[in-house]
N, C-alpha and C. Protein backbone atom coordinates (compact mmCIF):
# COMPACT_ATOMS: atom_id res chain seq x y z
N UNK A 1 25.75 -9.63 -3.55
CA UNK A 1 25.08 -9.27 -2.34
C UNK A 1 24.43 -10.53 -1.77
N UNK A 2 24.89 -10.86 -0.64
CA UNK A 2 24.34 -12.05 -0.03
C UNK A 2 22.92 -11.79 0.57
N UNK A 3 21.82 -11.46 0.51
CA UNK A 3 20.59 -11.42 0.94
C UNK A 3 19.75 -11.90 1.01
N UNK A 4 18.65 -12.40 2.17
CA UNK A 4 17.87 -12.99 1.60
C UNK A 4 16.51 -12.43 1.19
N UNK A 5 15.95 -12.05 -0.24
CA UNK A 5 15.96 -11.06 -0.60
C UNK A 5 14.53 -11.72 -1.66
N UNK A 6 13.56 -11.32 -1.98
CA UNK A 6 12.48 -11.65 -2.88
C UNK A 6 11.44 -10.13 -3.65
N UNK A 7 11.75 -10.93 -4.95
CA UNK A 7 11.12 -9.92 -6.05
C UNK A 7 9.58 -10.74 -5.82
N UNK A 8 8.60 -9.86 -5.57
CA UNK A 8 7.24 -10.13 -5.65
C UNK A 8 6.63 -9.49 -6.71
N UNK A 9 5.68 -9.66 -7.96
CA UNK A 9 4.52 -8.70 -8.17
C UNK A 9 3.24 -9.16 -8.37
N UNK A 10 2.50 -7.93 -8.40
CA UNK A 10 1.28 -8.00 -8.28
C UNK A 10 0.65 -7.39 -9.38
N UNK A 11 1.03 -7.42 -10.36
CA UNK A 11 0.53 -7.27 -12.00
C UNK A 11 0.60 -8.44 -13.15
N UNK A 12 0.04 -8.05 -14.09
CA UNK A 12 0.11 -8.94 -15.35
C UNK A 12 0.66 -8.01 -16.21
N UNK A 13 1.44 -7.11 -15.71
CA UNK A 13 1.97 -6.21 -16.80
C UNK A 13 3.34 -6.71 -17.19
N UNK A 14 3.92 -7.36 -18.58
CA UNK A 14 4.81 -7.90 -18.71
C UNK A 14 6.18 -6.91 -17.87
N UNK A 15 6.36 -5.65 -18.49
CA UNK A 15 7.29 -5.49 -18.09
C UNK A 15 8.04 -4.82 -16.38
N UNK A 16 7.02 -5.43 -15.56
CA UNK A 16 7.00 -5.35 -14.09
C UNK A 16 7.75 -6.40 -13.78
N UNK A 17 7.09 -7.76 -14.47
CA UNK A 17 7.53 -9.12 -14.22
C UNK A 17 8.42 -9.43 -14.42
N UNK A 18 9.24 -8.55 -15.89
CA UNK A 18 10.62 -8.57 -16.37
C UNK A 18 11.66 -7.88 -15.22
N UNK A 19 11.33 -6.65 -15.08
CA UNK A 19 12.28 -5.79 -14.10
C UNK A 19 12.25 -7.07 -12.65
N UNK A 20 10.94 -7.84 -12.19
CA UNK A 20 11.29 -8.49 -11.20
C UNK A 20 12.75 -9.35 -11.63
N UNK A 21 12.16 -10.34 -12.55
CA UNK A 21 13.28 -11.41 -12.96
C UNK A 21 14.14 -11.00 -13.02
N UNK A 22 15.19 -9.66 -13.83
CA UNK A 22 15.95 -8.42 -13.71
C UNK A 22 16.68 -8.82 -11.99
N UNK A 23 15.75 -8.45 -11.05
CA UNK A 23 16.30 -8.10 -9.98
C UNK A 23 17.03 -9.66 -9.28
N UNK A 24 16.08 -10.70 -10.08
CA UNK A 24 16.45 -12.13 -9.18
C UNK A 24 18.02 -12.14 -10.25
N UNK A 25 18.36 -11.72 -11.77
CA UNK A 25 19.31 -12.47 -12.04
C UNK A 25 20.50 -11.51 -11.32
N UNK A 26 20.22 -10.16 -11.32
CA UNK A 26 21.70 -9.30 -10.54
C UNK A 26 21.72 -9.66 -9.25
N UNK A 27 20.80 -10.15 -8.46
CA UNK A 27 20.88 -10.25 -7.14
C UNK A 27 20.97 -11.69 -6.82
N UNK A 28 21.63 -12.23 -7.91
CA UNK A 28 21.63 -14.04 -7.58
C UNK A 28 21.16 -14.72 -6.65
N UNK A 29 19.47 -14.01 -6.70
CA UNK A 29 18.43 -14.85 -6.18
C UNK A 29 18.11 -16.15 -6.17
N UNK A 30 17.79 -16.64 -5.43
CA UNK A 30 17.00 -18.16 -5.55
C UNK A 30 16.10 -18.37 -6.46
N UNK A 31 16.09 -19.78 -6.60
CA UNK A 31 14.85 -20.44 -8.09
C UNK A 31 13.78 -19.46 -7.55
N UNK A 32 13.09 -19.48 -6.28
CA UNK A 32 11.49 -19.55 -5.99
C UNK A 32 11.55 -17.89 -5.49
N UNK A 33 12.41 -16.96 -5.89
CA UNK A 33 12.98 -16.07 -5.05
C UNK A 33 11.14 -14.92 -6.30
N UNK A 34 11.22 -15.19 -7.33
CA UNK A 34 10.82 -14.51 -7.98
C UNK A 34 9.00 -15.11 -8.35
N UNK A 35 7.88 -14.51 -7.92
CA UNK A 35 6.62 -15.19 -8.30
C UNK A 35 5.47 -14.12 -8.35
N UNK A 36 4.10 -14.22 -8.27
CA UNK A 36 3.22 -13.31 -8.52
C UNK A 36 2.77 -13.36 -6.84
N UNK A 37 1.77 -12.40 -6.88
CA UNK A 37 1.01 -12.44 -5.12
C UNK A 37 -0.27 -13.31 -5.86
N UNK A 38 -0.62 -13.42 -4.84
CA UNK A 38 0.05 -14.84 -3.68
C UNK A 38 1.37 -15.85 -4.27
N UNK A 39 2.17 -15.62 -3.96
CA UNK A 39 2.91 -16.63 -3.86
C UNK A 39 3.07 -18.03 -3.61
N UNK A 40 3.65 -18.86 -4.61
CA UNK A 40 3.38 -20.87 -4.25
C UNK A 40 4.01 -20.97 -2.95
N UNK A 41 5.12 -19.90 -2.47
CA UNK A 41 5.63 -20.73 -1.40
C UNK A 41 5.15 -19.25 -0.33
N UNK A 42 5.28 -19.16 0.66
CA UNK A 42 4.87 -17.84 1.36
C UNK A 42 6.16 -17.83 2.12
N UNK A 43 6.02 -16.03 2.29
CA UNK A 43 7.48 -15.37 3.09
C UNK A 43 7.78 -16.13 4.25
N UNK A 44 9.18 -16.60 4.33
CA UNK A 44 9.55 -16.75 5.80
C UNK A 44 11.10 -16.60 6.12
N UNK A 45 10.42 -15.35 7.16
CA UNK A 45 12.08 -14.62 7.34
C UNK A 45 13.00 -13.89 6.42
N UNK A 46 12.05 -13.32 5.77
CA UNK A 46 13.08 -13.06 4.34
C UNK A 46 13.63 -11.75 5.21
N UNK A 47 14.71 -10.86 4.28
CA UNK A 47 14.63 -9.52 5.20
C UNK A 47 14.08 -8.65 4.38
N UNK A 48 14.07 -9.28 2.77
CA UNK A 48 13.41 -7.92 2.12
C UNK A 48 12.73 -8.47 0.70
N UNK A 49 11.33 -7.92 0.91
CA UNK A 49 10.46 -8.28 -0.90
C UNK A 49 10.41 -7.08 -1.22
N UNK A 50 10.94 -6.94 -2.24
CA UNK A 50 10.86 -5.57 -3.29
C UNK A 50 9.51 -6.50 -3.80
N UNK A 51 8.43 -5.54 -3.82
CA UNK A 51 7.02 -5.51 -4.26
C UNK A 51 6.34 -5.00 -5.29
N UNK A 52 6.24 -5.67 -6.42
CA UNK A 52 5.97 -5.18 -7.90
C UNK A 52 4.43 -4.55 -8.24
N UNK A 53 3.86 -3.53 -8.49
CA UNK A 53 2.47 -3.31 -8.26
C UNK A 53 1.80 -2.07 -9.17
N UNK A 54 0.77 -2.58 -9.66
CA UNK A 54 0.34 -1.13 -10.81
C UNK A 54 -1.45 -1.24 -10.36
N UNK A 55 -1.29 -0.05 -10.60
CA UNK A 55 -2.81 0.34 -9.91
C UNK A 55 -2.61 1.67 -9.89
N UNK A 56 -4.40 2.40 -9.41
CA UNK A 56 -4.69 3.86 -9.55
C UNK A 56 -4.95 4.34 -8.33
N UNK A 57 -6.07 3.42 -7.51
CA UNK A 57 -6.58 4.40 -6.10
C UNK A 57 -6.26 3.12 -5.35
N UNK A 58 -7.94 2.08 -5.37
CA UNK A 58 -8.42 0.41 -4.58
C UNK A 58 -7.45 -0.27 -4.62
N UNK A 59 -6.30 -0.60 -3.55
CA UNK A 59 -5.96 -2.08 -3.98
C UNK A 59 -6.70 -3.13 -4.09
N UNK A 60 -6.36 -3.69 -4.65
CA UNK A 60 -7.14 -5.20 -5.18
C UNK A 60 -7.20 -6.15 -3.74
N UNK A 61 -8.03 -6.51 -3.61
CA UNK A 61 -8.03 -7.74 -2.71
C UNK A 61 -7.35 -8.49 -2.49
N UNK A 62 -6.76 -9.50 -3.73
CA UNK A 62 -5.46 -10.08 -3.41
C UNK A 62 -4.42 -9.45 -2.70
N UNK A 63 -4.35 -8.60 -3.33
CA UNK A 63 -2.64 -7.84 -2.93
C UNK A 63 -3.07 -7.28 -1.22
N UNK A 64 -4.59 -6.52 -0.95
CA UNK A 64 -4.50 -5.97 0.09
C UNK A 64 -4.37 -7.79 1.44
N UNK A 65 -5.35 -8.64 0.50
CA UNK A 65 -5.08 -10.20 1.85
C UNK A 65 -3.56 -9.94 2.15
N UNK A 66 -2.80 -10.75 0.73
CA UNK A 66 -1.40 -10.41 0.59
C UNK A 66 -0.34 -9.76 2.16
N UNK A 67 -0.54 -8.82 1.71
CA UNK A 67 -0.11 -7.33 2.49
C UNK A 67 -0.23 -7.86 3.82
N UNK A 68 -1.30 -8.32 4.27
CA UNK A 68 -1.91 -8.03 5.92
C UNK A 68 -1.32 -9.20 6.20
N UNK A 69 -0.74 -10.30 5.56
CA UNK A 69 -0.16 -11.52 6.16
C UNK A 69 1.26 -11.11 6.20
N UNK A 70 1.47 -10.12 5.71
CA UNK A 70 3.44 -9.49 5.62
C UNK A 70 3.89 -9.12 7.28
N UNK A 71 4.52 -10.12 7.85
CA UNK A 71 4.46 -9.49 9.52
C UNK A 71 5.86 -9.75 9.48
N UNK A 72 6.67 -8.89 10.58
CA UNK A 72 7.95 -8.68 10.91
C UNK A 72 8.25 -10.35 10.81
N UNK A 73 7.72 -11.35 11.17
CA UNK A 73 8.13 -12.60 11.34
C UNK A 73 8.50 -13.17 9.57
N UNK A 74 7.69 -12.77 8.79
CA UNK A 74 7.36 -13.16 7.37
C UNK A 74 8.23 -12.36 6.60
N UNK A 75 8.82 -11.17 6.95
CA UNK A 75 9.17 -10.60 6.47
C UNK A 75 9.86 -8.86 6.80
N UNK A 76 11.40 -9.08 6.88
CA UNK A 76 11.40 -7.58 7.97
C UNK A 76 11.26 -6.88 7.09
N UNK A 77 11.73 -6.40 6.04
CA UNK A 77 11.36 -5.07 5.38
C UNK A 77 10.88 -5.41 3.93
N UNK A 78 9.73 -4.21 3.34
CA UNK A 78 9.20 -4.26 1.73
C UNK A 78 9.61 -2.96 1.47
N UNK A 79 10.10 -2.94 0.09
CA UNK A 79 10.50 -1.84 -0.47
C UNK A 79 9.40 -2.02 -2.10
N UNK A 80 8.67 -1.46 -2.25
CA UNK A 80 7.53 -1.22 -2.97
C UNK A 80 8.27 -0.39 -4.65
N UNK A 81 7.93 -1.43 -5.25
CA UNK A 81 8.49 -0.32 -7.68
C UNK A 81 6.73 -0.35 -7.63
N UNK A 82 6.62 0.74 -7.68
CA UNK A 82 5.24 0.94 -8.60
C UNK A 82 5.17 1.61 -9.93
N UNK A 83 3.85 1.12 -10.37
CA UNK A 83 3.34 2.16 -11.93
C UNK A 83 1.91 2.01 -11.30
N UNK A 84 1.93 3.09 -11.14
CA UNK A 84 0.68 3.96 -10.73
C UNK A 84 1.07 5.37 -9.77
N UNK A 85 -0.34 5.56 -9.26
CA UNK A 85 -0.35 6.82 -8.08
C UNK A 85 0.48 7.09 -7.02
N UNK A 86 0.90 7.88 -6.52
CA UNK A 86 1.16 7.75 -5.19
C UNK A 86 0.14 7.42 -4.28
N UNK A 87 -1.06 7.82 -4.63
CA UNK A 87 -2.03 7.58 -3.51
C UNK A 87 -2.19 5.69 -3.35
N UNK A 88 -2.04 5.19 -4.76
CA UNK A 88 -2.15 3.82 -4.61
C UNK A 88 -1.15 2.90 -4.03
N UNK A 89 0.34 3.74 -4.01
CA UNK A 89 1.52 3.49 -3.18
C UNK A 89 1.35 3.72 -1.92
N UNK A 90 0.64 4.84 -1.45
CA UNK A 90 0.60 5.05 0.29
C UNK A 90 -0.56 4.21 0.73
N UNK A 91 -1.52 3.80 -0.23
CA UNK A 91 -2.98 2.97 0.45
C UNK A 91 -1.96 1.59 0.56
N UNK A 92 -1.25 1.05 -0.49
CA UNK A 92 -0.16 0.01 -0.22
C UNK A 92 0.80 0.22 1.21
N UNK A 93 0.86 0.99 0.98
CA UNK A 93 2.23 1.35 2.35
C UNK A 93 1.60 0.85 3.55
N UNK A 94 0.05 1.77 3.57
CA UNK A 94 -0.50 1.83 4.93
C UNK A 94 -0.64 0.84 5.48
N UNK A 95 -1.07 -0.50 4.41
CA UNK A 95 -1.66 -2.26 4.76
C UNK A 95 -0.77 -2.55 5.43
N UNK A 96 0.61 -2.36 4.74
CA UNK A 96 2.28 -2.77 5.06
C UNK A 96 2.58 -2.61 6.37
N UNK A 97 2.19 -1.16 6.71
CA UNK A 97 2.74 -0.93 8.22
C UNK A 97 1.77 -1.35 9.29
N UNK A 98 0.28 -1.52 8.68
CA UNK A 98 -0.16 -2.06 10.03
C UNK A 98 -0.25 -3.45 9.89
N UNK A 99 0.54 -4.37 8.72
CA UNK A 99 0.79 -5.37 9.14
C UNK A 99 2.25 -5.79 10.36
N UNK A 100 2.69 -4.67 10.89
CA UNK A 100 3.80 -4.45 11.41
C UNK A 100 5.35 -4.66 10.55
N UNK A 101 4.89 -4.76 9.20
CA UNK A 101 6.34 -4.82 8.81
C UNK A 101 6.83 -3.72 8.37
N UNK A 102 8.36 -2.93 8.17
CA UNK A 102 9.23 -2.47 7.92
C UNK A 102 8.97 -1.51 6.49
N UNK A 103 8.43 -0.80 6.25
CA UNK A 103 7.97 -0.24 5.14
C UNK A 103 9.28 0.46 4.52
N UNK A 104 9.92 0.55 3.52
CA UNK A 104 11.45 1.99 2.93
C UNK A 104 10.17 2.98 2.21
N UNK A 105 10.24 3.72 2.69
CA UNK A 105 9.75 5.30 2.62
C UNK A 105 9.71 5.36 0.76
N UNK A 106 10.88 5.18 0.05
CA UNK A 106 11.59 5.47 -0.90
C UNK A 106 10.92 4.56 -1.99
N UNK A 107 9.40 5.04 -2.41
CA UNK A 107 9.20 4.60 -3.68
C UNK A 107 9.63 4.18 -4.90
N UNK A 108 9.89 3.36 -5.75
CA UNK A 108 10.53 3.93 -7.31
C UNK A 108 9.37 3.91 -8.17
N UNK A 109 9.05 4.74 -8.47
CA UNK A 109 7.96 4.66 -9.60
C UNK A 109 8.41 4.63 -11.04
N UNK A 110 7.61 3.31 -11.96
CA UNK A 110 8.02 3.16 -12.98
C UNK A 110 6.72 3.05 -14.11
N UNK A 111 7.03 4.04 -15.46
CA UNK A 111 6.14 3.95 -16.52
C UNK A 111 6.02 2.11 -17.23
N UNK A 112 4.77 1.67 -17.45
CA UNK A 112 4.84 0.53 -18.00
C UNK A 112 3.73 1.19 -18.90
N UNK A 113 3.54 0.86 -20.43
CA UNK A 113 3.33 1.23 -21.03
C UNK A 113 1.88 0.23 -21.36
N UNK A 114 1.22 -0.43 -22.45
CA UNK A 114 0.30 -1.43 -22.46
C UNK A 114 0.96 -2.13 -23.28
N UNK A 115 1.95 -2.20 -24.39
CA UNK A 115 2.79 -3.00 -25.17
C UNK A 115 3.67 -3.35 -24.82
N UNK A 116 4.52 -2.16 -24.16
CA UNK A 116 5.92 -2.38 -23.74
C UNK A 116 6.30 -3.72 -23.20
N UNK A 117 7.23 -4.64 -23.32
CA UNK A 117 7.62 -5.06 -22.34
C UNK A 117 9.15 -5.39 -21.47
N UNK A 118 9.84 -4.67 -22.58
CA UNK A 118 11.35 -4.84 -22.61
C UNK A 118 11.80 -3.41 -21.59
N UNK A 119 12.67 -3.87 -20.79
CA UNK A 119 13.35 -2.89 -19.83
C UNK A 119 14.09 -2.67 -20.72
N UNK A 120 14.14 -0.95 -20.47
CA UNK A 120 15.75 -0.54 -20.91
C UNK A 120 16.61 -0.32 -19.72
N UNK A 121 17.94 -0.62 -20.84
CA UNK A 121 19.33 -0.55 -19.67
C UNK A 121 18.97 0.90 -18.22
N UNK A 122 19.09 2.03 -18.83
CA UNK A 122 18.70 3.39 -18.06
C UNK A 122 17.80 2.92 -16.88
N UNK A 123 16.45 2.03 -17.60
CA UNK A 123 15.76 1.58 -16.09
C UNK A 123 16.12 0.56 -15.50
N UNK A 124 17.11 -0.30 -16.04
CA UNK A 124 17.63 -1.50 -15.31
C UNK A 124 18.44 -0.90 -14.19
N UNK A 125 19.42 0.15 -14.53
CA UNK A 125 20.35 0.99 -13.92
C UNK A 125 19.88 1.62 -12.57
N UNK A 126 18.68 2.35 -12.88
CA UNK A 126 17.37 3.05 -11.82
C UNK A 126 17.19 1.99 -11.14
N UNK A 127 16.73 0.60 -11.19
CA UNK A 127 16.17 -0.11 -10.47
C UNK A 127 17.67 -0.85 -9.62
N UNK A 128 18.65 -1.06 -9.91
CA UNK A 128 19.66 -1.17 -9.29
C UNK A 128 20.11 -0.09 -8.10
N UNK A 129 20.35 1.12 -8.69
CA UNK A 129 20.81 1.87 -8.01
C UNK A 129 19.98 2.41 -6.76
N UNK A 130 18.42 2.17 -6.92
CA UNK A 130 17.31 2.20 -5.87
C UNK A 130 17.97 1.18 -4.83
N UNK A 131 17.96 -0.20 -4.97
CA UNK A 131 17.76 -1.25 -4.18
C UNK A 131 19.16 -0.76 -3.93
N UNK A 132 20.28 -0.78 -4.10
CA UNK A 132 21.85 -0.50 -3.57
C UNK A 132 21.77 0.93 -2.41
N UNK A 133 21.37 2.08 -3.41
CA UNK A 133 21.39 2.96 -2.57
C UNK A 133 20.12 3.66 -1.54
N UNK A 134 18.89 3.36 -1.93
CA UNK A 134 17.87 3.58 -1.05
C UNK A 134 17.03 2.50 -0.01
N UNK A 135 16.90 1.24 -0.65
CA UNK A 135 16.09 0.21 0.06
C UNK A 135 17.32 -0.22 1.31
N UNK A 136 18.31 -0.67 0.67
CA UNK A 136 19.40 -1.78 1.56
C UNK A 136 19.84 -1.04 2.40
N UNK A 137 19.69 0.47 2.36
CA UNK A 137 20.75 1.28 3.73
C UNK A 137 19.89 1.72 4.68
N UNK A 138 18.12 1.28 4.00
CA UNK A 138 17.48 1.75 4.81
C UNK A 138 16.39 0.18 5.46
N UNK A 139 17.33 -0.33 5.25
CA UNK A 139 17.39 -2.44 6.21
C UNK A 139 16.68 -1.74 7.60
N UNK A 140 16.09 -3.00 8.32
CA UNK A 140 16.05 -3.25 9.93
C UNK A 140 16.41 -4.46 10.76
């Protein structure tokens, strides 16, 4: 898939960071394609950051600064993997859209455990078949 395309997260939970890296090696991402929020290099023009993020209600400050600098120019569409709430996914969403960018409706929510950190194949599979069949058809 030729895209230009960035795994972001916004945890220290190993295996968020793994499923990112995951997404940079199937999607033969770029070196810098894969980093934490804030990012060393910042969005430009990408068309899509799949957005890595665990939390309960508050986003965090970082992630909400983050968010509000995500503008159609920086970035046309975020497609959001969480482990947490929905409510902490839609308080995410909301930053997203009134930063004017491109929100995919289509959550994936994923269990991360406090040890865990190894993806299994089944969720490698899930996290593929999201970005193929829900994020990319739903592009702007």
């Amino acid at each position: 898939m030729a895209i230009k395309m960035r795994a972001l997260y916004a945890t220290n939970k190993k295996k968020m960071i793994n499923i990112a890296n995951s997404i940079k090696q199937k999607y033969e991402l770029t070196q810098n394609s894969v980093d934490c929020v804030p990012p060393a290099y910042s969005c430009d023009k990408e068309r899509i950051v799949v957005l890595a993020i665990a939390g309960k209600n508050d986003v965090e400050d970082a992630l909400r600064r983050f968010c509000i600098e995500l503008t159609k120019e920086r970035t046309a569409n975020v497609a959001l993997l969480c482990d947490g709430t929905e409510t902490y996914a839609n308080n995410v969403k909301e930053i997203l859209k009134g930063a004017g960018t491109n929100v995919i409706e289509d959550v994936l929510y994923v269990k991360c455990g406090l040890f865990g950190s190894a993806v299994k194949p089944e969720e490698q599979a899930a996290v593929v078949d999201w970005i193929d069949n829900k994020v990319v058809c739903n592009l702007k």
